[in-house]
C-alpha atoms as a PDB file:
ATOM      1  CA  UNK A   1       0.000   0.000   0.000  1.00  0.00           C
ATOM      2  CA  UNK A   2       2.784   2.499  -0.056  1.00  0.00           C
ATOM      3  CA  UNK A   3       4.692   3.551  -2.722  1.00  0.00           C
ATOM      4  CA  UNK A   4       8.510   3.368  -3.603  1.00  0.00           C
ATOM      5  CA  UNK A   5      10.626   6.058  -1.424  1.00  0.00           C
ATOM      6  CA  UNK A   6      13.964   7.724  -2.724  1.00  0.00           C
ATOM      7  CA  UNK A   7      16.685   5.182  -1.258  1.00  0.00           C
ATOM      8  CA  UNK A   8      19.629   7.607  -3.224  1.00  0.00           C
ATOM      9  CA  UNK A   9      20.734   9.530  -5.470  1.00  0.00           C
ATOM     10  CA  UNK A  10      23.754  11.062  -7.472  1.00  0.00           C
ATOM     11  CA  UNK A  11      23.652  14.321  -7.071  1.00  0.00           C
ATOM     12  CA  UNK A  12      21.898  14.089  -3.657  1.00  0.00           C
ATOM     13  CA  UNK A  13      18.486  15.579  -3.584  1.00  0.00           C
ATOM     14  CA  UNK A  14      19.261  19.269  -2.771  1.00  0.00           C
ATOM     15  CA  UNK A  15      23.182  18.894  -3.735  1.00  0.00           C
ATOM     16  CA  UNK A  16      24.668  22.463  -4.226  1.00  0.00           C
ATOM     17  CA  UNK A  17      27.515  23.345  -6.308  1.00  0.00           C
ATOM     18  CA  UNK A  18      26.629  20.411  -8.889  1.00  0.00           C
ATOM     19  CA  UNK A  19      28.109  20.369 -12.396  1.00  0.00           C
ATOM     20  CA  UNK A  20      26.595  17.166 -13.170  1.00  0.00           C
ATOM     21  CA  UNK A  21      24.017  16.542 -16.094  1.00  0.00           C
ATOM     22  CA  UNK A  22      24.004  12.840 -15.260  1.00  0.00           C
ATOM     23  CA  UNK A  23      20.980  12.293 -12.761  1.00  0.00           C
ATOM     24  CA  UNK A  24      20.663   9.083 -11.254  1.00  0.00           C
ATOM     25  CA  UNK A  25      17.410   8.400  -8.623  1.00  0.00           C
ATOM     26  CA  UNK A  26      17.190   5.185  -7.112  1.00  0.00           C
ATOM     27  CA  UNK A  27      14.027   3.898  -4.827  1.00  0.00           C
ATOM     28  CA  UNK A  28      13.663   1.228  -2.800  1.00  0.00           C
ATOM     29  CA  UNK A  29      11.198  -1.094  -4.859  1.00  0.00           C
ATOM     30  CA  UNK A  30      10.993  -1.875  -8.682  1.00  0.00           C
ATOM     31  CA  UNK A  31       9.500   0.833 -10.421  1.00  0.00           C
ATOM     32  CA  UNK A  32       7.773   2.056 -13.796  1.00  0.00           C
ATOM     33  CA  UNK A  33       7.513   5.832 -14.846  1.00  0.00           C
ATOM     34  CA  UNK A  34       4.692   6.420 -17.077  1.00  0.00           C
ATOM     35  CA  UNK A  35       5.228   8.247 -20.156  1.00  0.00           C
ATOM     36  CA  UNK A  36       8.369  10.066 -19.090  1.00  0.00           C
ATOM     37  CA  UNK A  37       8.612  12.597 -21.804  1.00  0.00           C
ATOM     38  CA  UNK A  38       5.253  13.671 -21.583  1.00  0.00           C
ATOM     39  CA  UNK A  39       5.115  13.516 -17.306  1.00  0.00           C
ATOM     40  CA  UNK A  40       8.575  14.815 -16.414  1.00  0.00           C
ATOM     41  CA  UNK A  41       9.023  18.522 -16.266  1.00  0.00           C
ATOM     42  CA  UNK A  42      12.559  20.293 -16.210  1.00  0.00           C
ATOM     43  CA  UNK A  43      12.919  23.981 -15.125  1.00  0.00           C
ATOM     44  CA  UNK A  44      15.158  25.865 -16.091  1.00  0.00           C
ATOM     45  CA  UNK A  45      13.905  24.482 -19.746  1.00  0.00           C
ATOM     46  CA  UNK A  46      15.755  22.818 -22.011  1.00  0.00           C
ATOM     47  CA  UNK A  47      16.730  23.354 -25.719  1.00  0.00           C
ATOM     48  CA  UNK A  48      17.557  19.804 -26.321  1.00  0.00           C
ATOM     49  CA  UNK A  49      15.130  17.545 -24.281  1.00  0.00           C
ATOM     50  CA  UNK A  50      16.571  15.012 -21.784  1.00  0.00           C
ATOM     51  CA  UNK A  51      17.343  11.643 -21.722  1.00  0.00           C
ATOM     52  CA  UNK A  52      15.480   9.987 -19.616  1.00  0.00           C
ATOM     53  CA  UNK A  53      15.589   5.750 -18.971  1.00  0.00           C
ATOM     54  CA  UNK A  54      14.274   3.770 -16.353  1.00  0.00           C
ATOM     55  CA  UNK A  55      15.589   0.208 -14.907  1.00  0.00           C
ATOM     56  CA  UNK A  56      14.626  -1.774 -12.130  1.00  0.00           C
ATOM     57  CA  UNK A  57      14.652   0.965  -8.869  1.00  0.00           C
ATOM     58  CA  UNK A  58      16.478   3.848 -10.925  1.00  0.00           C
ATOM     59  CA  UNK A  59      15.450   6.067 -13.607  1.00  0.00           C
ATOM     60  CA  UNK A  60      18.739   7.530 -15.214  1.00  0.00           C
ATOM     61  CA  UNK A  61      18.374  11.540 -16.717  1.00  0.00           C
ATOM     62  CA  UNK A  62      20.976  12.971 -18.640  1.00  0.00           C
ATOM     63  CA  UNK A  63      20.742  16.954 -19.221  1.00  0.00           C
ATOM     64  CA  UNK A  64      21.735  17.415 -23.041  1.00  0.00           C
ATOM     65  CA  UNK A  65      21.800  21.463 -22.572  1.00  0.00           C
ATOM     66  CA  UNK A  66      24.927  23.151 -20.744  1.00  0.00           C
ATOM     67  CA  UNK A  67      24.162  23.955 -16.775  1.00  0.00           C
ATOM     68  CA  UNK A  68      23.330  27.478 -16.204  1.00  0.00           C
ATOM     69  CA  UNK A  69      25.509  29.101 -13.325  1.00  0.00           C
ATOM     70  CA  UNK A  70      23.860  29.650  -9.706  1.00  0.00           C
ATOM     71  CA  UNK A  71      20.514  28.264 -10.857  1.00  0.00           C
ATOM     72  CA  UNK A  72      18.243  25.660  -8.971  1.00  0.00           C
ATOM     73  CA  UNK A  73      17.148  23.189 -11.334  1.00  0.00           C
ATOM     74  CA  UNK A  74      13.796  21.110 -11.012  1.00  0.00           C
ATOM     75  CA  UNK A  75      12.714  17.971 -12.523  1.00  0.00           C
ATOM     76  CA  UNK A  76       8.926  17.403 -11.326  1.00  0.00           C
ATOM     77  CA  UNK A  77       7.538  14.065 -11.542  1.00  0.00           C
ATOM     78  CA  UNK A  78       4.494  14.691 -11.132  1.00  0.00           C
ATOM     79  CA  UNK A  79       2.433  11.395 -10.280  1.00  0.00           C
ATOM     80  CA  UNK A  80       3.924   9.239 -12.823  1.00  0.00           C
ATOM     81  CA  UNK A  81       6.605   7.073 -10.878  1.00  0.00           C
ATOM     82  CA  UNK A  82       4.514   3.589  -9.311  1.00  0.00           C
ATOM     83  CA  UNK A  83       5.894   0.385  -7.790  1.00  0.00           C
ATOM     84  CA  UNK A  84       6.222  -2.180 -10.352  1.00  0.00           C
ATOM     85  CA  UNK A  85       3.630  -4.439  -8.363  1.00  0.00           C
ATOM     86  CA  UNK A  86       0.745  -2.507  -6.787  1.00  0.00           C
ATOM     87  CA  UNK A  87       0.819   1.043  -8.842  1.00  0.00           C
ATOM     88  CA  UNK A  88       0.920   2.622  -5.446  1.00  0.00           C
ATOM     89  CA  UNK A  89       1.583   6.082  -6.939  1.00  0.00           C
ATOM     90  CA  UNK A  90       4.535   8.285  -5.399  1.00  0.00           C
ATOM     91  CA  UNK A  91       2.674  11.587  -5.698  1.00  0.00           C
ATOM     92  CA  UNK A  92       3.954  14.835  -6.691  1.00  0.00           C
ATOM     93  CA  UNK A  93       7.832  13.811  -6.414  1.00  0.00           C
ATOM     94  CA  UNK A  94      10.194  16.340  -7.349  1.00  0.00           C
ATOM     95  CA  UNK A  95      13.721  16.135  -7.472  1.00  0.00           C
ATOM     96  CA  UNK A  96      16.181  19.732  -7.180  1.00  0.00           C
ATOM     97  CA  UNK A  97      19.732  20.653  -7.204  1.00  0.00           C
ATOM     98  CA  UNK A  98      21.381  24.035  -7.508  1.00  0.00           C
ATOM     99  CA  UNK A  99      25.014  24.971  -9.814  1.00  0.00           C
ATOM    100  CA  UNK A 100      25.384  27.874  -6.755  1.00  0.00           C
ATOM    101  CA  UNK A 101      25.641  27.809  -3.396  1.00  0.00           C
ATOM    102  CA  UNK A 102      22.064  26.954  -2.155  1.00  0.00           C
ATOM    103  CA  UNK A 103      18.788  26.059  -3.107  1.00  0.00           C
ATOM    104  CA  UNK A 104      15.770  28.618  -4.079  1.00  0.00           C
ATOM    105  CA  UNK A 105      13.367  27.781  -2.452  1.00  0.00           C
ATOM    106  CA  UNK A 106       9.941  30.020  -3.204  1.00  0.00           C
ATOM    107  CA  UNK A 107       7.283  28.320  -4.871  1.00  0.00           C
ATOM    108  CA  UNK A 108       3.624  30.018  -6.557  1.00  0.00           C
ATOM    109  CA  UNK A 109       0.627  28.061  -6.434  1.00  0.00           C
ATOM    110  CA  UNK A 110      -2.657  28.443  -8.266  1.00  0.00           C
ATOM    111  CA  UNK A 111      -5.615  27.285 -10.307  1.00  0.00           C
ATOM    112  CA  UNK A 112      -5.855  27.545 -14.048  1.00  0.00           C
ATOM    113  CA  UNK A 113      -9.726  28.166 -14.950  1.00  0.00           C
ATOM    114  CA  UNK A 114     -11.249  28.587 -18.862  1.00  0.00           C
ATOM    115  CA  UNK A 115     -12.090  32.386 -18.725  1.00  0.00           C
ATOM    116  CA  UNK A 116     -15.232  31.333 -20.878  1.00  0.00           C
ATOM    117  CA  UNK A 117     -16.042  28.216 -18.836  1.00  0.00           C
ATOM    118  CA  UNK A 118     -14.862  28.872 -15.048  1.00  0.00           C
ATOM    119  CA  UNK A 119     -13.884  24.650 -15.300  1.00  0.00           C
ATOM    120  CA  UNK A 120      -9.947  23.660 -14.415  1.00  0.00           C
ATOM    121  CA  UNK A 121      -7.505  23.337 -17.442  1.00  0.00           C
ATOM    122  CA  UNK A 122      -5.386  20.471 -17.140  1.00  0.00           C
ATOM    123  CA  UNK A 123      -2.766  19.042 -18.510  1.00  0.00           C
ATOM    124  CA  UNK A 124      -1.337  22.768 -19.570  1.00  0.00           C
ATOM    125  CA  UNK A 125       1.809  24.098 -18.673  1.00  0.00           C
ATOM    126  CA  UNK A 126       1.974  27.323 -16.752  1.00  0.00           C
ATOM    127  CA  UNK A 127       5.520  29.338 -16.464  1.00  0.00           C
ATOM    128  CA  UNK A 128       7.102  32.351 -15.577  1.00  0.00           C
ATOM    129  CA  UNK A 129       9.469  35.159 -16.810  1.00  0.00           C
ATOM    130  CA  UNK A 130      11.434  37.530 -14.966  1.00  0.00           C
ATOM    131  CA  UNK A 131      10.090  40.510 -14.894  1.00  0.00           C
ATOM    132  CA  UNK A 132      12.294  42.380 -17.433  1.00  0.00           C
ATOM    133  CA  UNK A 133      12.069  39.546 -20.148  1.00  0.00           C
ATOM    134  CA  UNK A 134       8.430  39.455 -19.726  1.00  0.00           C
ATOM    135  CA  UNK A 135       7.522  40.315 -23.286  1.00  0.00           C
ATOM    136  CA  UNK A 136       9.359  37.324 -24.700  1.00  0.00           C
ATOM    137  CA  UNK A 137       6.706  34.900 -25.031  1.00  0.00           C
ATOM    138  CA  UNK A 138       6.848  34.823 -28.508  1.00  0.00           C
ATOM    139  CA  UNK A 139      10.215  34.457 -28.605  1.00  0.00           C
ATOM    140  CA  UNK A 140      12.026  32.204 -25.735  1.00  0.00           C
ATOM    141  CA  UNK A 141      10.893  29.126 -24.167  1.00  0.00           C
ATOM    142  CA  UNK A 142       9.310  30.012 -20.939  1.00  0.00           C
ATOM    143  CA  UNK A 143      11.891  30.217 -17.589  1.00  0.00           C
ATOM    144  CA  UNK A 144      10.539  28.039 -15.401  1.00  0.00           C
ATOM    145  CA  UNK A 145       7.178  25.564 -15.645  1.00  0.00           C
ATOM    146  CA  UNK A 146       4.467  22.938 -14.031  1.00  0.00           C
ATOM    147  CA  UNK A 147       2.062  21.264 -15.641  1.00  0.00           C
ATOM    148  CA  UNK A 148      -1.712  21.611 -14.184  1.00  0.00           C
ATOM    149  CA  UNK A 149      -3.365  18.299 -12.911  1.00  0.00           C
ATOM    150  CA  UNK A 150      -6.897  17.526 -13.394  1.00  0.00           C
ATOM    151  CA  UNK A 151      -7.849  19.983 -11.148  1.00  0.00           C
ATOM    152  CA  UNK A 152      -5.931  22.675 -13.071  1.00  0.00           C
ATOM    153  CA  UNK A 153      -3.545  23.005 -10.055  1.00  0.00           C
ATOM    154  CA  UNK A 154       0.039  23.707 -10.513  1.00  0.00           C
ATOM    155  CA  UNK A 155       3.013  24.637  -8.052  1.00  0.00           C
ATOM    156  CA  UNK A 156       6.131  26.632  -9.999  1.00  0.00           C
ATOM    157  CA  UNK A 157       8.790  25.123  -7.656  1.00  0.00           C
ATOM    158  CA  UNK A 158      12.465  26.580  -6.394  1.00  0.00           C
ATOM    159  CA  UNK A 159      12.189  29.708  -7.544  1.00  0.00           C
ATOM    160  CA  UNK A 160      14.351  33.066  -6.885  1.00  0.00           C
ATOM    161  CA  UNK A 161      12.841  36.078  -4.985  1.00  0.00           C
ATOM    162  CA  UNK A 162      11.977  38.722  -7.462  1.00  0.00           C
ATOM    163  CA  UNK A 163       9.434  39.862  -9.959  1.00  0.00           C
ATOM    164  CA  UNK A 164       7.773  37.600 -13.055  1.00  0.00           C
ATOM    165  CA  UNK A 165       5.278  37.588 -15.476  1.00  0.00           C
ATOM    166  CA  UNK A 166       2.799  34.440 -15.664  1.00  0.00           C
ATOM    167  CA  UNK A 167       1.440  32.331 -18.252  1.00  0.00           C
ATOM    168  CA  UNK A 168      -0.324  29.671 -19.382  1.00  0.00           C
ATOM    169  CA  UNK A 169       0.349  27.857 -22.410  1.00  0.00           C
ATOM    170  CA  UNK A 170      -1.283  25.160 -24.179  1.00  0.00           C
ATOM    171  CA  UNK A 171       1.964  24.240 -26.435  1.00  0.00           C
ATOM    172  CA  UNK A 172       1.249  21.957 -29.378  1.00  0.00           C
ATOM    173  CA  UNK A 173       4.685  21.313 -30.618  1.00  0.00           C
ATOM    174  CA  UNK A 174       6.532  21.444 -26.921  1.00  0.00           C
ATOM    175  CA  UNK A 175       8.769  24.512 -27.523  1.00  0.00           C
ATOM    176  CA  UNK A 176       7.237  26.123 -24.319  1.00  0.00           C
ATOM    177  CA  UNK A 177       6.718  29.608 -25.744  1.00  0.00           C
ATOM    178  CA  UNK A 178       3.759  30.968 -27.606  1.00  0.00           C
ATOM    179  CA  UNK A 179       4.317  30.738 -31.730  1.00  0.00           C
ATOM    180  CA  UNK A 180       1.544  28.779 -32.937  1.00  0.00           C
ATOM    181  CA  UNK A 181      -2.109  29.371 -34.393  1.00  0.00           C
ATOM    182  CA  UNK A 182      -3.328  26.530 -32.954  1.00  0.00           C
ATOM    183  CA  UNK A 183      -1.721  27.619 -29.360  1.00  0.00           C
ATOM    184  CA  UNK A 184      -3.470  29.154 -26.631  1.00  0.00           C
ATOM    185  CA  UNK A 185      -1.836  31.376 -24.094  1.00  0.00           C
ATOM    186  CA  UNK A 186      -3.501  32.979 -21.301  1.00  0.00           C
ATOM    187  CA  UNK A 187      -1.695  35.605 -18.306  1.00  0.00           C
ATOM    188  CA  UNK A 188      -2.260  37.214 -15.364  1.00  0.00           C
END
């Protein structure tokens, strides 16, 4: 009845001062991760989309963009890593590290709601820019993102203390910025 519980990991959950883009998690039962390219967020972004395999208790994620300096990086799991066995679901699992010297540690919570509708939007991503780049959302992949649930729900996780701009995208081709007809974009 309980699901699989980090057992270690390389870099340590919360590891400062990392330089490594090899990720490896390992639990303490067998696991599966459901549809890890479409479940797993990574903020900061990244150009070139991670590798990401799973085997017996580990999943294995190798960043394929360079590290940006004194950044806290977050790869949310959302609800898609179960035990092998039951599917007991380990819920809302994130895993952080920082390139600086410690770990940000704000997070913004909300509710995405159809304007026309007032009913959650899930399964969108929502994401921030700092305040001064806040007019690129035509034109850079958004800083920092969640994905709603099924509630519409999201948490933006380990971020820095200053001023951003919010949005909501629904991203057909996965760039995570706004460039498509077929795109909707909502912000606050």
């Amino acid at each position: 009845i309980t699901p699989p519980k980090l057992s270690k990991s390389s870099p340590t959950l919360d590891a400062v001062n990392t330089t490594q883009k090899n990720i490896d998690i390992v639990f303490d039962e067998y696991i599966i991760v459901e549809k890890p390219n479409e479940n797993i967020i990574i903020s900061p972004v990244q150009k070139k989309q991670a590798s990401i395999k799973t085997t017996g208790k580990s999943i294995h994620i190798e960043l394929n963009d360079s590290l940006i300096k004194n950044t806290t990086y977050t790869i949310d799991f959302g609800n898609c890593i179960m035990d092998n066995n039951e599917r007991n679901i380990l819920k809302n699992f994130s895993f952080s590290f920082s390139t600086g010297s410690h770990i940000d540690s704000l997070s913004f919570k909300g509710v995405l709601l159809d304007a026309y509708t007032l009913n959650p939007v899930s399964n969108c991503i929502v994401g921030i820019y700092s305040a001064e780049n806040k007019d690129l959302f035509t034109q850079a992949p958004l800083e920092r993102i969640a994905k709603t649930n099924e509630k519409g729900e999201f948490t933006l996780k380990n971020i820095q203390n200053k001023e951003y701009a919010i949005y909501a995208l629904i991203d057909l081709n996965q760039n995570y910025f706004f460039d498509q007809k077929g795109e909707s974009i909502a912000f606050l």
